[in-house]
PDB file of N, CA and C in Angstrom:
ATOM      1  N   UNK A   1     -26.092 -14.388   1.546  1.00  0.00           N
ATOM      2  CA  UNK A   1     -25.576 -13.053   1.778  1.00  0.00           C
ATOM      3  C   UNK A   1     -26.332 -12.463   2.957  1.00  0.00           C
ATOM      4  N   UNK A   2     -25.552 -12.085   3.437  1.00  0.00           N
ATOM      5  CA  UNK A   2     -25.965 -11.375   5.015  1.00  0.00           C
ATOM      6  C   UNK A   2     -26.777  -9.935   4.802  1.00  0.00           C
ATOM      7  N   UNK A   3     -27.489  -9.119   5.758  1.00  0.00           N
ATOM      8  CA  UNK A   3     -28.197  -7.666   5.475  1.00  0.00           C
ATOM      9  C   UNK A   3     -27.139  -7.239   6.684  1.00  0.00           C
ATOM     10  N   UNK A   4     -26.777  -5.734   6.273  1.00  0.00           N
ATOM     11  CA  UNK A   4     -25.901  -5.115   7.573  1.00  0.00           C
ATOM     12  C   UNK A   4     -26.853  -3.355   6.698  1.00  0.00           C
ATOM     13  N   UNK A   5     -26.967  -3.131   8.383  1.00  0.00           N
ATOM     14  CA  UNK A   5     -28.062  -1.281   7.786  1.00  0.00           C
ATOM     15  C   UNK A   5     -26.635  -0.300   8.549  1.00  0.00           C
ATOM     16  N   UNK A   6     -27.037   0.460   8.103  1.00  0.00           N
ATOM     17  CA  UNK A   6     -26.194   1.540   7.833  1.00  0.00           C
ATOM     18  C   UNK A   6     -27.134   2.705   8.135  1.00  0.00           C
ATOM     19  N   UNK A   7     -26.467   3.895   8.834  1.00  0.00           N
ATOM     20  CA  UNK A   7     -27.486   5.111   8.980  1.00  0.00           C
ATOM     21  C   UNK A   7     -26.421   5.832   8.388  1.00  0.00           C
ATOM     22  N   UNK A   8     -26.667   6.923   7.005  1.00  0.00           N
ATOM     23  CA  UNK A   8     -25.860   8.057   6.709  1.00  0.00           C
ATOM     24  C   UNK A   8     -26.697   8.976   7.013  1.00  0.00           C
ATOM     25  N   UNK A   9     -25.994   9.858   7.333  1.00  0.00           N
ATOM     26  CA  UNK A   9     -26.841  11.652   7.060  1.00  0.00           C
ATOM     27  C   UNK A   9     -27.435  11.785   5.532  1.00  0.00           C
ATOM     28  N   UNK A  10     -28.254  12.646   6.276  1.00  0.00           N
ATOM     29  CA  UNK A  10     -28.857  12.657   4.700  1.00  0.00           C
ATOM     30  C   UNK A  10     -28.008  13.740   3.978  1.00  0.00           C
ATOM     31  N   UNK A  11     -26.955  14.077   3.829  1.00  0.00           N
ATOM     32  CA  UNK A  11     -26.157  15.034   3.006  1.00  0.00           C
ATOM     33  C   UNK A  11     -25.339  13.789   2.065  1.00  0.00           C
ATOM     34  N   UNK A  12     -24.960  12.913   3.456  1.00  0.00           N
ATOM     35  CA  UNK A  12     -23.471  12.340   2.681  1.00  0.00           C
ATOM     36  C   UNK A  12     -24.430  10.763   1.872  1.00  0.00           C
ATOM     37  N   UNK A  13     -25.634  10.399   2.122  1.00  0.00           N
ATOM     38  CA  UNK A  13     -26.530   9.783   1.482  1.00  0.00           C
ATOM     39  C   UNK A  13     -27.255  10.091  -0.182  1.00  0.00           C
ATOM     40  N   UNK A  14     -27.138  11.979   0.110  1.00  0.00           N
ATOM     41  CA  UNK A  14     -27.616  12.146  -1.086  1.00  0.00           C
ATOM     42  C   UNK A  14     -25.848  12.318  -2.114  1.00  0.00           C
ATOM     43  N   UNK A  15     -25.250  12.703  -1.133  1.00  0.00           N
ATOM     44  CA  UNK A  15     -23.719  12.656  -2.214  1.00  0.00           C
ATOM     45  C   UNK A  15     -23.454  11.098  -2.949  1.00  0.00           C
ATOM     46  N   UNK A  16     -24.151  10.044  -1.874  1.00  0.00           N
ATOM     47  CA  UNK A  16     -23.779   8.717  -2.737  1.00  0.00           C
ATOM     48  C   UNK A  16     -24.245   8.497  -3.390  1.00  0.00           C
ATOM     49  N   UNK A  17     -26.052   9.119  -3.571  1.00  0.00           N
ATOM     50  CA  UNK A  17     -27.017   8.960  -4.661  1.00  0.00           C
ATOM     51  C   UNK A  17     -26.859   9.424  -6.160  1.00  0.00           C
ATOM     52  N   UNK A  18     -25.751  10.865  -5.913  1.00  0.00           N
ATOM     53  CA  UNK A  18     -25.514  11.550  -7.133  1.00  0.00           C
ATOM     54  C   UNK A  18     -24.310  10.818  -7.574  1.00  0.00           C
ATOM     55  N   UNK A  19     -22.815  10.452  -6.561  1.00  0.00           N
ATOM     56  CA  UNK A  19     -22.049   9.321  -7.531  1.00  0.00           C
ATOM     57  C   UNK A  19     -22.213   8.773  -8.157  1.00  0.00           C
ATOM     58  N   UNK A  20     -23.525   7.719  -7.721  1.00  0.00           N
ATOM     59  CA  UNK A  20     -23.979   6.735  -7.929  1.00  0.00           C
ATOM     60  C   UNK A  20     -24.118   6.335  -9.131  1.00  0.00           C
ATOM     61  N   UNK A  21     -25.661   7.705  -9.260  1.00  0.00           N
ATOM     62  CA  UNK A  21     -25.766   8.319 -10.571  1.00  0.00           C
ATOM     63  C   UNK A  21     -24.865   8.327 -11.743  1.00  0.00           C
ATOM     64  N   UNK A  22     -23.746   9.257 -11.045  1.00  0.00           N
ATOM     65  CA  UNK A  22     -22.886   9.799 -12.641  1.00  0.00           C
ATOM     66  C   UNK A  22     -22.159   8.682 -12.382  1.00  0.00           C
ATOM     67  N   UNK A  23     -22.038   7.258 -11.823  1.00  0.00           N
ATOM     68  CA  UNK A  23     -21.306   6.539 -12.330  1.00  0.00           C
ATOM     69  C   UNK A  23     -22.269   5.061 -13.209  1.00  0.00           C
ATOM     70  N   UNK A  24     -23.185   5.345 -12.879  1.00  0.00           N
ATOM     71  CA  UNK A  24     -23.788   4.365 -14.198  1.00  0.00           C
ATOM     72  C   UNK A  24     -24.534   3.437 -13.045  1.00  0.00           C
ATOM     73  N   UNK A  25     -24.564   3.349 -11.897  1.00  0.00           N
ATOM     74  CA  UNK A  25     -24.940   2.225 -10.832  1.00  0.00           C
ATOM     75  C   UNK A  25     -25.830   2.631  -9.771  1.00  0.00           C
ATOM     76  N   UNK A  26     -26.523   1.954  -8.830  1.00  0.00           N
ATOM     77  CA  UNK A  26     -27.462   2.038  -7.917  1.00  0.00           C
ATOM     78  C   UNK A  26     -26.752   2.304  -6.696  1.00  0.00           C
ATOM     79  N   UNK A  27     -27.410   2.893  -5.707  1.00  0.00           N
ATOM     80  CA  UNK A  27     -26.298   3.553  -4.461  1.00  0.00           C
ATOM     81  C   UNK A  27     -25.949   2.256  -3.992  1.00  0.00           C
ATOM     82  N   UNK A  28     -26.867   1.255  -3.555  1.00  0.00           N
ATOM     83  CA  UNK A  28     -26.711   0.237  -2.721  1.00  0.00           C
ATOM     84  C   UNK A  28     -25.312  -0.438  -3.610  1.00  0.00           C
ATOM     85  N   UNK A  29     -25.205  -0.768  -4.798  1.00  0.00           N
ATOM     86  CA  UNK A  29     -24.024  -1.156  -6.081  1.00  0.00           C
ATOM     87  C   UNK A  29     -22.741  -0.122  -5.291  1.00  0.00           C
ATOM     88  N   UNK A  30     -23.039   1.068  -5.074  1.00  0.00           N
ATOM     89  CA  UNK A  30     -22.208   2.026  -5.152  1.00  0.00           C
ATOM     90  C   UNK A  30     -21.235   1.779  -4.088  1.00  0.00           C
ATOM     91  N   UNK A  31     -22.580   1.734  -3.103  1.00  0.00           N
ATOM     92  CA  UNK A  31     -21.856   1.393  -1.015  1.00  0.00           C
ATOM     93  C   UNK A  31     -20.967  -0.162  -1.406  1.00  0.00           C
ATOM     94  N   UNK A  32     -21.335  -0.924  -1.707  1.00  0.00           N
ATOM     95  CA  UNK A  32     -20.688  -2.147  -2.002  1.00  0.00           C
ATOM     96  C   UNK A  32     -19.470  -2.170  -2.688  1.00  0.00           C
ATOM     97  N   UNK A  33     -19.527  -1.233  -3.875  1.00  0.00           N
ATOM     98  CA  UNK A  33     -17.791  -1.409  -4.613  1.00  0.00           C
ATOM     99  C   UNK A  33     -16.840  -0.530  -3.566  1.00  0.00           C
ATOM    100  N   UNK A  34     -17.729   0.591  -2.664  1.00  0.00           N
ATOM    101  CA  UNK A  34     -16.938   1.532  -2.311  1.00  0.00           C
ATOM    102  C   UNK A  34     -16.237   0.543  -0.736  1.00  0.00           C
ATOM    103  N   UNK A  35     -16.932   0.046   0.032  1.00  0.00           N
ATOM    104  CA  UNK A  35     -16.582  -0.745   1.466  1.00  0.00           C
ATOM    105  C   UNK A  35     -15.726  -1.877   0.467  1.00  0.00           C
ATOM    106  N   UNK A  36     -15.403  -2.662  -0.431  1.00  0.00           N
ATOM    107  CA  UNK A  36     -14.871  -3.578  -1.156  1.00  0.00           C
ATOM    108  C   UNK A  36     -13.453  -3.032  -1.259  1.00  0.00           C
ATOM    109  N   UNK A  37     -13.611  -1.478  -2.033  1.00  0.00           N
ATOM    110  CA  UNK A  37     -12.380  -0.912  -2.442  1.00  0.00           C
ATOM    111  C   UNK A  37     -11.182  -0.767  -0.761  1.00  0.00           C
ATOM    112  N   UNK A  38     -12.358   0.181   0.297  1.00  0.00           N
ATOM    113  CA  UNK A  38     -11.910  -0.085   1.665  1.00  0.00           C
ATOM    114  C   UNK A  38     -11.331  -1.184   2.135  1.00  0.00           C
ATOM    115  N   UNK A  39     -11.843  -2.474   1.717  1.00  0.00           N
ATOM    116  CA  UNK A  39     -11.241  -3.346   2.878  1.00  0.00           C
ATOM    117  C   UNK A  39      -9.750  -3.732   1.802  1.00  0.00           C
ATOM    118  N   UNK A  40     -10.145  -3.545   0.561  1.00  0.00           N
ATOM    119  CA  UNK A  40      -9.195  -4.429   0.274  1.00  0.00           C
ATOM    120  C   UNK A  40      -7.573  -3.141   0.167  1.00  0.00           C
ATOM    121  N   UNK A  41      -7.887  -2.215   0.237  1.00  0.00           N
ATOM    122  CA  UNK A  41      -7.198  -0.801   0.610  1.00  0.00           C
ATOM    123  C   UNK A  41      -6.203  -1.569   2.023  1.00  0.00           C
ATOM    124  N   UNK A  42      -7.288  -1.292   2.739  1.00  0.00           N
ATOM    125  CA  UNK A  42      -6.788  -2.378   4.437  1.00  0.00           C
ATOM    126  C   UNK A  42      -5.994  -3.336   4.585  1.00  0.00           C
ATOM    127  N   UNK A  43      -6.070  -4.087   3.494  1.00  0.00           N
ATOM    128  CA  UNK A  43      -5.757  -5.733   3.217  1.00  0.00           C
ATOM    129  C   UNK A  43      -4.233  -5.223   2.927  1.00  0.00           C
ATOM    130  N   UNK A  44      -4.025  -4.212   1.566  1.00  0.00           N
ATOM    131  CA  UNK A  44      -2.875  -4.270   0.885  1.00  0.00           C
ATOM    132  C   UNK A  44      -1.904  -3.794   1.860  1.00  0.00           C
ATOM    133  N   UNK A  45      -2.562  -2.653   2.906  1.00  0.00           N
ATOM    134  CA  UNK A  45      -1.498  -1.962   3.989  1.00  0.00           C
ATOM    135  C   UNK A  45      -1.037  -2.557   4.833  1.00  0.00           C
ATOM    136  N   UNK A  46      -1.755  -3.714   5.466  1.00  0.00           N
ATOM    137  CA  UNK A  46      -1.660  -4.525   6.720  1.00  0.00           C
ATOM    138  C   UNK A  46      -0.470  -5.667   5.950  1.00  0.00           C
ATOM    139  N   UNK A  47      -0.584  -6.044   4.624  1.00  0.00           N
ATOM    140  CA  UNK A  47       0.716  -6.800   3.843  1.00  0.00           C
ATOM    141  C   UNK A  47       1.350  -6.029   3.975  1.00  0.00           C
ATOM    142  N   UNK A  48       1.527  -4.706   3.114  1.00  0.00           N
ATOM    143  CA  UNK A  48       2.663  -3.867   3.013  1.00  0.00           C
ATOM    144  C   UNK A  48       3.695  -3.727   4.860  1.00  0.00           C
ATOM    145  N   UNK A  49       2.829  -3.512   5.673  1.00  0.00           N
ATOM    146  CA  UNK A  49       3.099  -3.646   7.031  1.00  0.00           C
ATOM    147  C   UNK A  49       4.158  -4.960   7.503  1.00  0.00           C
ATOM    148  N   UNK A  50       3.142  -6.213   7.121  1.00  0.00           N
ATOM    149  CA  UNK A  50       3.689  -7.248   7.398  1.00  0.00           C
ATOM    150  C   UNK A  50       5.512  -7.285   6.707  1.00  0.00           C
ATOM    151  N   UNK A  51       5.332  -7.130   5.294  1.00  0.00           N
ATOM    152  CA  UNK A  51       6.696  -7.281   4.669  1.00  0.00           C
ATOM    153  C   UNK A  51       7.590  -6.400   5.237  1.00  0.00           C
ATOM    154  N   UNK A  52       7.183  -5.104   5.732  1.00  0.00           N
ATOM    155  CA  UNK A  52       8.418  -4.057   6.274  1.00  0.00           C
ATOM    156  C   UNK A  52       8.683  -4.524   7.405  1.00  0.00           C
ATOM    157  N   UNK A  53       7.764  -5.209   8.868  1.00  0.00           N
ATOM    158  CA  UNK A  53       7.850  -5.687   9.901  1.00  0.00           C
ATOM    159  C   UNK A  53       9.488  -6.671   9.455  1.00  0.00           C
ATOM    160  N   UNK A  54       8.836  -7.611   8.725  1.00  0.00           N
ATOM    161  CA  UNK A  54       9.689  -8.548   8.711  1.00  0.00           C
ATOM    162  C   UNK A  54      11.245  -8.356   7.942  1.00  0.00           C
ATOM    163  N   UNK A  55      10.415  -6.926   6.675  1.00  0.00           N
ATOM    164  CA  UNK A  55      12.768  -7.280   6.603  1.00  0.00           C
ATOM    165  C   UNK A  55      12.859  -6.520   7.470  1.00  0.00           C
ATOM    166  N   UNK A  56      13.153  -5.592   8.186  1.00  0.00           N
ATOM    167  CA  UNK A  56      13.053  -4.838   9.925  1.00  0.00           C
ATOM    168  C   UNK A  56      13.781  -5.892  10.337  1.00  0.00           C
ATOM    169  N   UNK A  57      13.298  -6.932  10.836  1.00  0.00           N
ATOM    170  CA  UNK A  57      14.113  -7.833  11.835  1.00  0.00           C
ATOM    171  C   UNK A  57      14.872  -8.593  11.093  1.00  0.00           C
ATOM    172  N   UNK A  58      14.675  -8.290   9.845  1.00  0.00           N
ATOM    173  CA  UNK A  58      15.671  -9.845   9.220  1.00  0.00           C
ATOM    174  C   UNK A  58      17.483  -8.386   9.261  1.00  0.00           C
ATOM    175  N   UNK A  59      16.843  -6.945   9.237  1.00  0.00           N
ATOM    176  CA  UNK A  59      18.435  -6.240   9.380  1.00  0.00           C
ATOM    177  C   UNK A  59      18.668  -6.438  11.030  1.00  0.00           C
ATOM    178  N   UNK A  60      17.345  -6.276  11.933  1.00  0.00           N
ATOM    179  CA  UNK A  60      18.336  -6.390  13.124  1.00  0.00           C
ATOM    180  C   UNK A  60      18.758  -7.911  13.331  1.00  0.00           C
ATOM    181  N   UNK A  61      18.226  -8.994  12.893  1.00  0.00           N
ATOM    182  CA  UNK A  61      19.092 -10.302  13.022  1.00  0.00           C
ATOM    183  C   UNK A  61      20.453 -10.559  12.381  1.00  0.00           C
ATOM    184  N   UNK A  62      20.183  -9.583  11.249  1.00  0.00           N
ATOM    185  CA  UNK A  62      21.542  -9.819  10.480  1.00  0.00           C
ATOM    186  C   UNK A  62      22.674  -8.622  11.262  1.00  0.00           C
ATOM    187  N   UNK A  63      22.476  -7.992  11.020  1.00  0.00           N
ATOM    188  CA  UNK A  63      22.888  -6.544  11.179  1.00  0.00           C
ATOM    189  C   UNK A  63      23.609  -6.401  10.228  1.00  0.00           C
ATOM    190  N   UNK A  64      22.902  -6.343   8.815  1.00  0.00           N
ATOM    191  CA  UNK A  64      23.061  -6.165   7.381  1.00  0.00           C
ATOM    192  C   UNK A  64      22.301  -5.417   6.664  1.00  0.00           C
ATOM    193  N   UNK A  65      22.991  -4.522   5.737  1.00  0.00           N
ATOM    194  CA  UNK A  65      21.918  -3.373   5.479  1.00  0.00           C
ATOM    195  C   UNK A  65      23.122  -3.358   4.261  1.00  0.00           C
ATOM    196  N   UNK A  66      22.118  -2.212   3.395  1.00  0.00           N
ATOM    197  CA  UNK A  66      23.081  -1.822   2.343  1.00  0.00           C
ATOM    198  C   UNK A  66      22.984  -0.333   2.371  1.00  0.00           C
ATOM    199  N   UNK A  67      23.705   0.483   2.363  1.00  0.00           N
ATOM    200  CA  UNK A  67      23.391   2.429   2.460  1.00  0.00           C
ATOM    201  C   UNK A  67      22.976   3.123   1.589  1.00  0.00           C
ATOM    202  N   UNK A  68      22.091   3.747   1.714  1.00  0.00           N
ATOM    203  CA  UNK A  68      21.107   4.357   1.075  1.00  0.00           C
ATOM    204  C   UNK A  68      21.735   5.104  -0.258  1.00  0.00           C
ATOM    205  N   UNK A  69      23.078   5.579   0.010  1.00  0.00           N
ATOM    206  CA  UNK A  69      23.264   6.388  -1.398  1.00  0.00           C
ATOM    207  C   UNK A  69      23.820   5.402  -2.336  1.00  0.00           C
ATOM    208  N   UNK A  70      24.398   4.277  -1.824  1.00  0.00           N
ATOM    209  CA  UNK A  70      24.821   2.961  -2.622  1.00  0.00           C
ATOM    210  C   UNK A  70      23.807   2.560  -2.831  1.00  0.00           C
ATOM    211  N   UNK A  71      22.212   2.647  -2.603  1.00  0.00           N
ATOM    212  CA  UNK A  71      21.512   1.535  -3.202  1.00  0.00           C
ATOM    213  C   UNK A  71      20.936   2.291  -4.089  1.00  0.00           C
ATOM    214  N   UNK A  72      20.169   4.188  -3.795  1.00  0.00           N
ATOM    215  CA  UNK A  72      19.995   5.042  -5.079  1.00  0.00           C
ATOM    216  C   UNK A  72      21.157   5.071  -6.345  1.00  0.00           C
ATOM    217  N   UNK A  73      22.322   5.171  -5.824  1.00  0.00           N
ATOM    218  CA  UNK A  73      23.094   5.203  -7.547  1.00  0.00           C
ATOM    219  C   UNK A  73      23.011   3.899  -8.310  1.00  0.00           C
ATOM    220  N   UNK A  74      22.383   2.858  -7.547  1.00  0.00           N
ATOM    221  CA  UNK A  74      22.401   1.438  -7.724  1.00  0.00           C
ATOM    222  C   UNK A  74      21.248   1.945  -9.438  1.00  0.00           C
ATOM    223  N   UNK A  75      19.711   2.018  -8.356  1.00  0.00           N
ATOM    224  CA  UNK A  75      18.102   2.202  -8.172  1.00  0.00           C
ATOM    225  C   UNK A  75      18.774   3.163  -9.817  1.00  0.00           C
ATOM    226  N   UNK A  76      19.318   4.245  -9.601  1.00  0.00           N
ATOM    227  CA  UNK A  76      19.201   5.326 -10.923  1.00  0.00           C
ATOM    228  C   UNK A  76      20.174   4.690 -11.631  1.00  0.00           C
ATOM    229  N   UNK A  77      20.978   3.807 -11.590  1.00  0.00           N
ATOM    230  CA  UNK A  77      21.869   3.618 -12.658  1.00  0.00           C
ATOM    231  C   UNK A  77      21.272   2.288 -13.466  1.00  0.00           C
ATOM    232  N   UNK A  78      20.161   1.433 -12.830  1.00  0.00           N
ATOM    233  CA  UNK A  78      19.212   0.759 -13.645  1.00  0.00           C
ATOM    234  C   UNK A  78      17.946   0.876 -14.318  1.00  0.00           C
ATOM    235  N   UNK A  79      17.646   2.397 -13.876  1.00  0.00           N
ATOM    236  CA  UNK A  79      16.245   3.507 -14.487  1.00  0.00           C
ATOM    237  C   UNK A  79      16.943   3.557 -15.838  1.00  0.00           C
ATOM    238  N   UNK A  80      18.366   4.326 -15.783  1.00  0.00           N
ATOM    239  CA  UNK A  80      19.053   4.529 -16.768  1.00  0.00           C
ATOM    240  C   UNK A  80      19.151   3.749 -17.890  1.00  0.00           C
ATOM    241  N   UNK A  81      19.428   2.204 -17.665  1.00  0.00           N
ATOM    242  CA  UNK A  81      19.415   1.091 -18.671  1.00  0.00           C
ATOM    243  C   UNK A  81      21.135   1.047 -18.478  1.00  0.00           C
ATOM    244  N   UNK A  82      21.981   1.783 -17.565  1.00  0.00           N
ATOM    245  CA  UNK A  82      23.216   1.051 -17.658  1.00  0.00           C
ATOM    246  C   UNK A  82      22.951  -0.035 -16.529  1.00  0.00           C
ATOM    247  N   UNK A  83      24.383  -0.698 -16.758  1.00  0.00           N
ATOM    248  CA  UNK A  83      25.163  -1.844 -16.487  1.00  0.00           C
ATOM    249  C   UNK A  83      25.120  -2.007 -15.192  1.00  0.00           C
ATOM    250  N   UNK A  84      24.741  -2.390 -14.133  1.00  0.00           N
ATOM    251  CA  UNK A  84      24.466  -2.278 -12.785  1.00  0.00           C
ATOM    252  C   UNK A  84      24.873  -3.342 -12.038  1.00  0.00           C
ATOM    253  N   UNK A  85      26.261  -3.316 -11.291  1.00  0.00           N
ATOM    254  CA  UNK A  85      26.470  -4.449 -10.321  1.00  0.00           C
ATOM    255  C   UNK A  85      25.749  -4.598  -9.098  1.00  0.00           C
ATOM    256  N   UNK A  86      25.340  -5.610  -8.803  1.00  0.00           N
ATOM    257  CA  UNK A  86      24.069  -5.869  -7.845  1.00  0.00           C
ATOM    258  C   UNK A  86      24.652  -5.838  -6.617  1.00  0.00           C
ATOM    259  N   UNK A  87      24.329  -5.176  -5.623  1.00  0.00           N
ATOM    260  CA  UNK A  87      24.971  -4.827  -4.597  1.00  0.00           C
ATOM    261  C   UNK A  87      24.862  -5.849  -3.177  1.00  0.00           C
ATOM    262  N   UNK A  88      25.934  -5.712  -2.190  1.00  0.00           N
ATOM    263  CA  UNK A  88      26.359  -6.917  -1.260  1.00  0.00           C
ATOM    264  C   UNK A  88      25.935  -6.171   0.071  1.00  0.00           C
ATOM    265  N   UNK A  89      24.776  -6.766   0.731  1.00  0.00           N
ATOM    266  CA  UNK A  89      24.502  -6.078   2.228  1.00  0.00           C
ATOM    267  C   UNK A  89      26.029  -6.107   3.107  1.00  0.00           C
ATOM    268  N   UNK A  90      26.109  -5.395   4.013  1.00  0.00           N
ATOM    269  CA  UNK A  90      27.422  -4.725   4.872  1.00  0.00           C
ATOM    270  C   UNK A  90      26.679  -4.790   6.369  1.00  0.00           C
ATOM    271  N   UNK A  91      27.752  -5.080   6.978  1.00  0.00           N
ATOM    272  CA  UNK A  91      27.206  -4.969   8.260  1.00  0.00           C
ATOM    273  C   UNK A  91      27.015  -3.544   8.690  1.00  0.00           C
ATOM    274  N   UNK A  92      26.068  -2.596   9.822  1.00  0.00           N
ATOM    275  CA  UNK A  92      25.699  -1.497   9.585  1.00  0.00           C
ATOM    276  C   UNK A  92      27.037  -1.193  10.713  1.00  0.00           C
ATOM    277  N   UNK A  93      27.283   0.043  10.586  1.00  0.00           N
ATOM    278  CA  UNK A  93      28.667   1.001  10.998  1.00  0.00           C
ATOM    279  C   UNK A  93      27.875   1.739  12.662  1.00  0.00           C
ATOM    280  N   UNK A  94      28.007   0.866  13.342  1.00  0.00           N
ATOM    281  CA  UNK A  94      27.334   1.458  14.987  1.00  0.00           C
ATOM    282  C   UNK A  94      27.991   2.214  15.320  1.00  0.00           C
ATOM    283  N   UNK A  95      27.543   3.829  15.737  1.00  0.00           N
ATOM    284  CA  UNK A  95      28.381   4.822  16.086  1.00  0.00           C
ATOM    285  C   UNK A  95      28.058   5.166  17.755  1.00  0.00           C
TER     286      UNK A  95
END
């Protein structure tokens, strides 16, 4: 395991000391779950990113989409527990 130093102010140093505290753990424990929670925060957005990037181009390759109020009565009519026919992408209507 590697050493990496860190300079906080001493305000936002003593705020990690008192988390720390009321959470049962040592600051250094504390800085570690908290940069952990960060990257992996990072991780999930930069996927979330990736998957929207890509259906993005999979509508402009297709030029297939399904319309938004057809896919909510879709979305609420299976919240509901009715009967829901699964809906057919359309080519989009260029005005």
């Amino acid at each position: 395991m590697s050493t990496t130093t860190i300079r906080l102010p001493d305000e936002l140093k003593a705020r990690v000391a008192a988390a720390a505290e009321r959470a049962g753990m040592t600051s250094h424990s504390f800085i570690l779950q908290a940069v952990a929670e960060k990257v992996s925060q990072e991780e999930r957005r930069a996927d979330f990113d990736q998957v929207a990037e890509q259906r993005y181009a999979q509508i402009v390759a297709s030029g297939k989409t399904i319309p938004w109020d057809e896919m909510r009565r879709y979305l609420e009519d299976r919240l509901a527990g009715k009967a829901a026919t699964r809906l057919i992408a359309k080519k989009l209507a260029r005005q």
